[in-house]
C-alpha atoms as a PDB file:
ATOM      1  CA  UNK A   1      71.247  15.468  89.638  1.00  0.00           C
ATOM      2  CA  UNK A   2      70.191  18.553  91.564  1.00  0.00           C
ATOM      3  CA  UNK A   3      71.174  16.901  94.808  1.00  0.00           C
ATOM      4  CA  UNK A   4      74.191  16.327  93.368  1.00  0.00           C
ATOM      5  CA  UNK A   5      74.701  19.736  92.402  1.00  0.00           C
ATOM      6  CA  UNK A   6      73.720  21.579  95.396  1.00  0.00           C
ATOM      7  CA  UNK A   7      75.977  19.060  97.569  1.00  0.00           C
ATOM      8  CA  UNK A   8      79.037  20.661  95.523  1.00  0.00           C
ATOM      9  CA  UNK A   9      77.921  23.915  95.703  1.00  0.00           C
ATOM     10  CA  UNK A  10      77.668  23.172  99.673  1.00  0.00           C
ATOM     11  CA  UNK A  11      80.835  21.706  99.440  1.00  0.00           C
ATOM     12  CA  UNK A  12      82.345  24.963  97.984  1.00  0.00           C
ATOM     13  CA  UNK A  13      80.369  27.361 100.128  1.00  0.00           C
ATOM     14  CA  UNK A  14      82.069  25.990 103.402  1.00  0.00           C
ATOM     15  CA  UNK A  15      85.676  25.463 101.857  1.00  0.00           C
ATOM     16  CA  UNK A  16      85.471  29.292 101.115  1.00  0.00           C
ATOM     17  CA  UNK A  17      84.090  30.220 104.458  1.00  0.00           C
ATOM     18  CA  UNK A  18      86.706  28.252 106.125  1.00  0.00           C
ATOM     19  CA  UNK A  19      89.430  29.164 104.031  1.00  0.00           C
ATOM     20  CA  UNK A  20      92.126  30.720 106.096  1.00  0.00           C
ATOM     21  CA  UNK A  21      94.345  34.346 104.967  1.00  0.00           C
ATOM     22  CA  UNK A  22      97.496  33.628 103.260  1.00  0.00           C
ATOM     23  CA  UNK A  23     100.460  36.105 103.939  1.00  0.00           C
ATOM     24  CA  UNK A  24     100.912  38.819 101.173  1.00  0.00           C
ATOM     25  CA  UNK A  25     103.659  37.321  98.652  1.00  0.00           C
ATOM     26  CA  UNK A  26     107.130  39.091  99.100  1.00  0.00           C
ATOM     27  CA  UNK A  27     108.631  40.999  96.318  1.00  0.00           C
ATOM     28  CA  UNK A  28     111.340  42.660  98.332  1.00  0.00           C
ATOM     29  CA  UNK A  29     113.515  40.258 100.104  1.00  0.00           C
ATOM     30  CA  UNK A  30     115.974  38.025  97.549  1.00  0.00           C
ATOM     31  CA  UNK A  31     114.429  35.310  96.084  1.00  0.00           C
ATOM     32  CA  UNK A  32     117.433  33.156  96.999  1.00  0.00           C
ATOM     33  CA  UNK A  33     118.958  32.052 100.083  1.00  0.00           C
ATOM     34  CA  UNK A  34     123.001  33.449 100.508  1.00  0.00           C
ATOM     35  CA  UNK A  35     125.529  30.899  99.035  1.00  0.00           C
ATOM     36  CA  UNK A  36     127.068  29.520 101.924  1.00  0.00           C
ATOM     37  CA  UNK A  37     130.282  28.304 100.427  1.00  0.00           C
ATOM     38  CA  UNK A  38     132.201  30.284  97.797  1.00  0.00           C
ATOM     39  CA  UNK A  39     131.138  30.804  94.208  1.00  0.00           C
ATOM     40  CA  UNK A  40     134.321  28.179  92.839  1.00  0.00           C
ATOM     41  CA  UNK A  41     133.077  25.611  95.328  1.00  0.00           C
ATOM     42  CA  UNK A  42     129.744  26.165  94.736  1.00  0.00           C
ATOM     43  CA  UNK A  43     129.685  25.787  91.188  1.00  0.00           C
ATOM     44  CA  UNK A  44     131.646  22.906  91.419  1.00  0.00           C
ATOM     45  CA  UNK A  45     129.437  20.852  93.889  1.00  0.00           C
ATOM     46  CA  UNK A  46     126.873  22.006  91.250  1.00  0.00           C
ATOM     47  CA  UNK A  47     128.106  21.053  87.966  1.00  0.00           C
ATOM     48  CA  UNK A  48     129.497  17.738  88.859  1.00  0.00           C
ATOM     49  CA  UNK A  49     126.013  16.446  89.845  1.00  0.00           C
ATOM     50  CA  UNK A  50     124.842  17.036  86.447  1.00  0.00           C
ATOM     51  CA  UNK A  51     128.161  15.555  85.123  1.00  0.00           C
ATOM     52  CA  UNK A  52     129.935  18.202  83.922  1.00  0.00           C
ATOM     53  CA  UNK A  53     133.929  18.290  84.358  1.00  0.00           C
ATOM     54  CA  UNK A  54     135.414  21.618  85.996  1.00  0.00           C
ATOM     55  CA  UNK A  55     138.890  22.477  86.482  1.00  0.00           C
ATOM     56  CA  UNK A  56     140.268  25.097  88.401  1.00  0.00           C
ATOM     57  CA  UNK A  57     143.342  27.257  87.574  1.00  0.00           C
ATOM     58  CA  UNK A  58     145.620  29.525  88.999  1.00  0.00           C
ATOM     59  CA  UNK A  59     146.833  30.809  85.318  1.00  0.00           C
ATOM     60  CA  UNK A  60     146.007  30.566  82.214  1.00  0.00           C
ATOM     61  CA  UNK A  61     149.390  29.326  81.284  1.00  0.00           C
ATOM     62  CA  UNK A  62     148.150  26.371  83.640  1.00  0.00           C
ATOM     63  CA  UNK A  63     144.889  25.895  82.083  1.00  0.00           C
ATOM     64  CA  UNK A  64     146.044  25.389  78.399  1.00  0.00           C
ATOM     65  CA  UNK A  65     148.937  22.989  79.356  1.00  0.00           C
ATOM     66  CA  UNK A  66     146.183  21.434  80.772  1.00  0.00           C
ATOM     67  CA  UNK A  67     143.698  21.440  77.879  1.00  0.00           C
ATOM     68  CA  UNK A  68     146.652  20.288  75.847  1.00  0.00           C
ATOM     69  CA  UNK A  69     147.540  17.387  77.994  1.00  0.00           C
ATOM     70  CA  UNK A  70     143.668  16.313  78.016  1.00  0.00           C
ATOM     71  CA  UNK A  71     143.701  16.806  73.927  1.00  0.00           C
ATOM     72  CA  UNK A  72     146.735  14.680  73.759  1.00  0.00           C
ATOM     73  CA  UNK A  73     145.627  11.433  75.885  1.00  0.00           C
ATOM     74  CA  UNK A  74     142.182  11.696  74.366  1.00  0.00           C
ATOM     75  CA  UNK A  75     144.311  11.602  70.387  1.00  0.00           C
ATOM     76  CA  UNK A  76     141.436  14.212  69.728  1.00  0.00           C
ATOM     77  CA  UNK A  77     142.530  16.013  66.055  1.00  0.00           C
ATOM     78  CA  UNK A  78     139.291  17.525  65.076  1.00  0.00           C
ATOM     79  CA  UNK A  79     139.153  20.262  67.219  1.00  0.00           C
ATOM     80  CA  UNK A  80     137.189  23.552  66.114  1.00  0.00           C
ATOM     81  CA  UNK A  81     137.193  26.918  67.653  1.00  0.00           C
ATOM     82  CA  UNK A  82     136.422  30.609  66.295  1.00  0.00           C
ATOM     83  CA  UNK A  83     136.893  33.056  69.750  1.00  0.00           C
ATOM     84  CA  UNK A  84     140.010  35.075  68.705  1.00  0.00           C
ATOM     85  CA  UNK A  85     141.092  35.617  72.277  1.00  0.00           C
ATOM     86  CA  UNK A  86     141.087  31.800  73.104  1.00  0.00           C
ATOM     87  CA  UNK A  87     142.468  31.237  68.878  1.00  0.00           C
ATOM     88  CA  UNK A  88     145.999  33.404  70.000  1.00  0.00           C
ATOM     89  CA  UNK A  89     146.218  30.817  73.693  1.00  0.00           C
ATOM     90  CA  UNK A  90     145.975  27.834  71.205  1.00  0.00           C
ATOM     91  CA  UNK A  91     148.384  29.092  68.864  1.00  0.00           C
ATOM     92  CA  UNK A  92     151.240  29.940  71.602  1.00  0.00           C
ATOM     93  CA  UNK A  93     150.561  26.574  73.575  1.00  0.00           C
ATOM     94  CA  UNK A  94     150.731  24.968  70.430  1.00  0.00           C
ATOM     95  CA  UNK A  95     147.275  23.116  70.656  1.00  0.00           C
ATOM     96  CA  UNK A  96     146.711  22.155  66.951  1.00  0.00           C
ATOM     97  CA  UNK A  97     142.866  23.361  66.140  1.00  0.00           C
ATOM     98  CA  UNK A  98     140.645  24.167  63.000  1.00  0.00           C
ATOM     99  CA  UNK A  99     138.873  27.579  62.437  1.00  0.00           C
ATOM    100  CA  UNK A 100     136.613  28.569  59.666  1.00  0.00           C
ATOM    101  CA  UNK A 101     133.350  29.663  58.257  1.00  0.00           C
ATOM    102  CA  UNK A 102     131.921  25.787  58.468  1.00  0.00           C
ATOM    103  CA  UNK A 103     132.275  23.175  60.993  1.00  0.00           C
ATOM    104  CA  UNK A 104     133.429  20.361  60.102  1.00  0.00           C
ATOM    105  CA  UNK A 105     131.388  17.083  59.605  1.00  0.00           C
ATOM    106  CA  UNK A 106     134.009  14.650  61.353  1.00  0.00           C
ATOM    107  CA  UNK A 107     134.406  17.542  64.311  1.00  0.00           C
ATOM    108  CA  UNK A 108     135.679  15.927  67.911  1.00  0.00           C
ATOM    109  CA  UNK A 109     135.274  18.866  69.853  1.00  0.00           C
ATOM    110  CA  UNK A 110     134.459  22.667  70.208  1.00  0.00           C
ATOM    111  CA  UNK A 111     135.932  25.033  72.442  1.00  0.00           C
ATOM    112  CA  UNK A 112     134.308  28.182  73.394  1.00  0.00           C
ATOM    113  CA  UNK A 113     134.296  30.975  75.595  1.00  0.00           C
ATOM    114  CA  UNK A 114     131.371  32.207  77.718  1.00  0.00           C
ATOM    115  CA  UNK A 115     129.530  35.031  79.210  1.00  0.00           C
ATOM    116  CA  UNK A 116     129.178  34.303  82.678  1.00  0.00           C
ATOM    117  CA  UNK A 117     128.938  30.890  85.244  1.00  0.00           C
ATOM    118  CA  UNK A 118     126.260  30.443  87.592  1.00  0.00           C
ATOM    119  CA  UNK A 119     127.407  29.005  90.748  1.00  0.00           C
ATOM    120  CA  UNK A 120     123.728  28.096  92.193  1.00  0.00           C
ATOM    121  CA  UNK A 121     123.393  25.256  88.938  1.00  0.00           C
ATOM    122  CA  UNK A 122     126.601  24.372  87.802  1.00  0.00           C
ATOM    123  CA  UNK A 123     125.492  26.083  83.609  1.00  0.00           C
ATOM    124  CA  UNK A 124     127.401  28.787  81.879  1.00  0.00           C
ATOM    125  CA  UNK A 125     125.921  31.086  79.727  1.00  0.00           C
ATOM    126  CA  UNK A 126     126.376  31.575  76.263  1.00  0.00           C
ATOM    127  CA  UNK A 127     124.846  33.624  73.363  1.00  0.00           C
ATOM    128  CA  UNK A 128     124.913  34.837  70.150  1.00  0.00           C
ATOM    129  CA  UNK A 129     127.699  37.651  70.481  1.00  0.00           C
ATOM    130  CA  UNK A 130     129.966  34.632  70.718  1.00  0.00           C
ATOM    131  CA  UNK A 131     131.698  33.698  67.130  1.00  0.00           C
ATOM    132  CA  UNK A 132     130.621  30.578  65.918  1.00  0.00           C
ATOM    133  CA  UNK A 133     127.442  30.458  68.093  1.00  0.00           C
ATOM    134  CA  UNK A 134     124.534  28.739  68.235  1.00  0.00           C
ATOM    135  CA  UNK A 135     125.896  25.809  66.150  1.00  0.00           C
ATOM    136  CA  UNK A 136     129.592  25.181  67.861  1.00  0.00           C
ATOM    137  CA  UNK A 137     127.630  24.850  71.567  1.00  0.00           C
ATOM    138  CA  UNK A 138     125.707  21.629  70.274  1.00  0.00           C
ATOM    139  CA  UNK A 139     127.230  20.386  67.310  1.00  0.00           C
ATOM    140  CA  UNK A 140     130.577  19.128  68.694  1.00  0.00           C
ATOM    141  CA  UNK A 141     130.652  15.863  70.724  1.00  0.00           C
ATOM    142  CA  UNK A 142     132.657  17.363  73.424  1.00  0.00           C
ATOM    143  CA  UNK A 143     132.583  20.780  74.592  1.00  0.00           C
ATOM    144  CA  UNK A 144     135.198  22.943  76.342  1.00  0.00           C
ATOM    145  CA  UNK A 145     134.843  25.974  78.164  1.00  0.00           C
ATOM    146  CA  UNK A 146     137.252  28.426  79.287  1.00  0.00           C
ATOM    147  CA  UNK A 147     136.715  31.021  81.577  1.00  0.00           C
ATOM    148  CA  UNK A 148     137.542  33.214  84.069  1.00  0.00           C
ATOM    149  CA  UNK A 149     136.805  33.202  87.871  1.00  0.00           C
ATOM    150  CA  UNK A 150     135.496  36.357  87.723  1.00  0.00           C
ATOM    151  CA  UNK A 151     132.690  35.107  85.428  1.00  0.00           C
ATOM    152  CA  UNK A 152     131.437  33.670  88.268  1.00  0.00           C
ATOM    153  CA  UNK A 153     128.126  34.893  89.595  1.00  0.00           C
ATOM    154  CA  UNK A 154     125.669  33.651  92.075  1.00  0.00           C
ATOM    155  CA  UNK A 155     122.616  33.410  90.539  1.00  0.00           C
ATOM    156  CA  UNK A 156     120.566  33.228  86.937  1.00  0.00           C
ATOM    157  CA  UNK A 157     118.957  36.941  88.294  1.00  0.00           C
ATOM    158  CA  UNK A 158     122.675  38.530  88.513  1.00  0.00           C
ATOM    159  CA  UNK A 159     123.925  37.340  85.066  1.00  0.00           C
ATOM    160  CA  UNK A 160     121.231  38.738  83.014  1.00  0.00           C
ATOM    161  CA  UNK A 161     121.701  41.772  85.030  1.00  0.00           C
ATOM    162  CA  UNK A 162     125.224  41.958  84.099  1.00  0.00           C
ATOM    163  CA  UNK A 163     124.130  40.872  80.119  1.00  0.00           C
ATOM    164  CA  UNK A 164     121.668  43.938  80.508  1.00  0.00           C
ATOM    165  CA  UNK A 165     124.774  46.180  81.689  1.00  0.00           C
ATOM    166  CA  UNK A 166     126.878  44.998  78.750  1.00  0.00           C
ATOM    167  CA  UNK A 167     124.769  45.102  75.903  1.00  0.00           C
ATOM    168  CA  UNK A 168     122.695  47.874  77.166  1.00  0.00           C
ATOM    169  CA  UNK A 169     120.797  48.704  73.382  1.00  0.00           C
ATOM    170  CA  UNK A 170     122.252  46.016  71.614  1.00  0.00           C
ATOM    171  CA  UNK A 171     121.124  42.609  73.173  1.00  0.00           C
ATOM    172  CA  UNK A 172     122.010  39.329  71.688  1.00  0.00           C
ATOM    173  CA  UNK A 173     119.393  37.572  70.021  1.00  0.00           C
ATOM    174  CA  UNK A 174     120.334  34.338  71.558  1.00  0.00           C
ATOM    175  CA  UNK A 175     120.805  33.743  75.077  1.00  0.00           C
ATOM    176  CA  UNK A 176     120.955  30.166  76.091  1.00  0.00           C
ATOM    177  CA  UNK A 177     121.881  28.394  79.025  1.00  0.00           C
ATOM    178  CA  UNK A 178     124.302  25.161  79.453  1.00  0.00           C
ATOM    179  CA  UNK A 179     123.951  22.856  82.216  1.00  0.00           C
ATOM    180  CA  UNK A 180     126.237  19.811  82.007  1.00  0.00           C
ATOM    181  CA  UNK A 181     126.118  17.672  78.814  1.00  0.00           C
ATOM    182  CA  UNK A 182     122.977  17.283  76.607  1.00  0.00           C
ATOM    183  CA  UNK A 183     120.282  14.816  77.910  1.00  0.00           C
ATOM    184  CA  UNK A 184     117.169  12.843  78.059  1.00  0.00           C
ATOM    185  CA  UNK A 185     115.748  10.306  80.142  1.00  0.00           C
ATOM    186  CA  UNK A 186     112.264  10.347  76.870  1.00  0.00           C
ATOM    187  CA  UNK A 187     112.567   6.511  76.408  1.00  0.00           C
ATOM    188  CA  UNK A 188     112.012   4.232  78.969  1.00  0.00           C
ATOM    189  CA  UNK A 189     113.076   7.186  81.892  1.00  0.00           C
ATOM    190  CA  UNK A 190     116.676   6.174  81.305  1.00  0.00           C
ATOM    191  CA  UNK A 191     119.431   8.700  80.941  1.00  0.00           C
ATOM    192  CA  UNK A 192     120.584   9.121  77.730  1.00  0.00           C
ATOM    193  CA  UNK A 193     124.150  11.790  77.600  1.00  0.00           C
ATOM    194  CA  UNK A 194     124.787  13.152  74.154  1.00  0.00           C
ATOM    195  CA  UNK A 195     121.324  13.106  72.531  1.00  0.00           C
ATOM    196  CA  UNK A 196     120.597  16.476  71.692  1.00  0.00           C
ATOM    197  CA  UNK A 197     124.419  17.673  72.019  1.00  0.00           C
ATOM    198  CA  UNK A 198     127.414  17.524  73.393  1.00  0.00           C
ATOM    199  CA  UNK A 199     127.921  13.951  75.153  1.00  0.00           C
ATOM    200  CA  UNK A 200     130.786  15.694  77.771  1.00  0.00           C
ATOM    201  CA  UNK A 201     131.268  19.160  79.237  1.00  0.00           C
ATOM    202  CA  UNK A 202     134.563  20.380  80.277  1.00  0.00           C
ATOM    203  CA  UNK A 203     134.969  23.807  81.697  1.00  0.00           C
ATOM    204  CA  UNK A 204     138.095  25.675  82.369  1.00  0.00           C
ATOM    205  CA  UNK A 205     138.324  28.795  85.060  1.00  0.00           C
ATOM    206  CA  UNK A 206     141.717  30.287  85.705  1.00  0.00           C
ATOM    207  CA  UNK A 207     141.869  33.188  88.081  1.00  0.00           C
END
């Protein structure tokens, strides 16, 4: 046993001896390497591999004839929302919707705003300022998103920065992120859409 031991000690001795310097770690230079296409482009190479839908816009008249023509062909009627900005855009494009203090059971889809899209992983970024949050991100089987392009940011590290500059003293006290639909591989390592959430992701961006 005390051969034993000493041979590890050895063993140690020399692999500290011979250990070479490692370089200093860098806290000044970006963490990230620069974006080489644009943020739109970007965050649509990056959201489709996780498959998540993204639609570009150049108007928001554009985007909810859109979202009205998707509604239609997909005969969804329970559709739930609660952002007043995105409430007055369903009204005037007359997309029929429900609104209240409870979501219904029999719900078909939500459709929410966000606080900001990062391009490097394809997720937007929600939280609790957001009316109806928490529950209308993951209880509705299909999820819509509508944006603008200048929600765009480049990375997770510049959209908390810009949450800090917003609610500087009065932070949400839910900040979540949303990377394609909901997922799990748990059983058997196959990919499961829908299991913890929303089955589809559609997000909107008009300019």
């Amino acid at each position: 046993m005390n051969n034993a031991r000493q041979d590890i000690l050895e063993k140690l001795k020399k692999a500290s001896v011979n250990q070479t310097l490692q370089p200093e770690p860098d806290f000044i230079e970006p963490l990230y390497h620069a974006i080489g296409n644009s943020l739109s482009e970007s965050f649509k190479n990056a959201i489709e591999q996780i498959n998540g839908k993204v639609f570009f816009f150049e108007s928001e008249e554009e985007l909810f004839l859109t979202l009205k023509r998707i509604i239609t062909e997909n005969s969804l009627k329970q559709i739930f929302c609660l952002e007043p900005d995105i409430l007055q855009n369903l009204k005037t494009y007359k997309i029929p919707f429900l609104s209240g203090k409870s979501i219904p059971e029999d719900i078909e889809a939500g459709i929410t705003g966000c606080e900001f899209l990062i391009a490097r992983t394809g997720s937007a970024i929600v939280s609790s300022k957001q009316p109806g949050a928490r529950q209308i991100f993951v209880y509705p089987p299909i999820h819509f998103i509508i944006a603008k392009e200048s929600q765009l940011v480049d990375s997770l590290e510049a959209a908390y920065q810009k949450i800090q500059d917003e609610y500087s003293g009065n932070f949400p006290s839910m900040i979540s992120l949303i990377s394609g639909p909901s997922r799990t591989a748990d059983i058997e390592k196959t990919l499961v859409l829908g299991a913890h959430g929303p089955k589809e992701l559609h997000i909107f961006i008009s300019k």
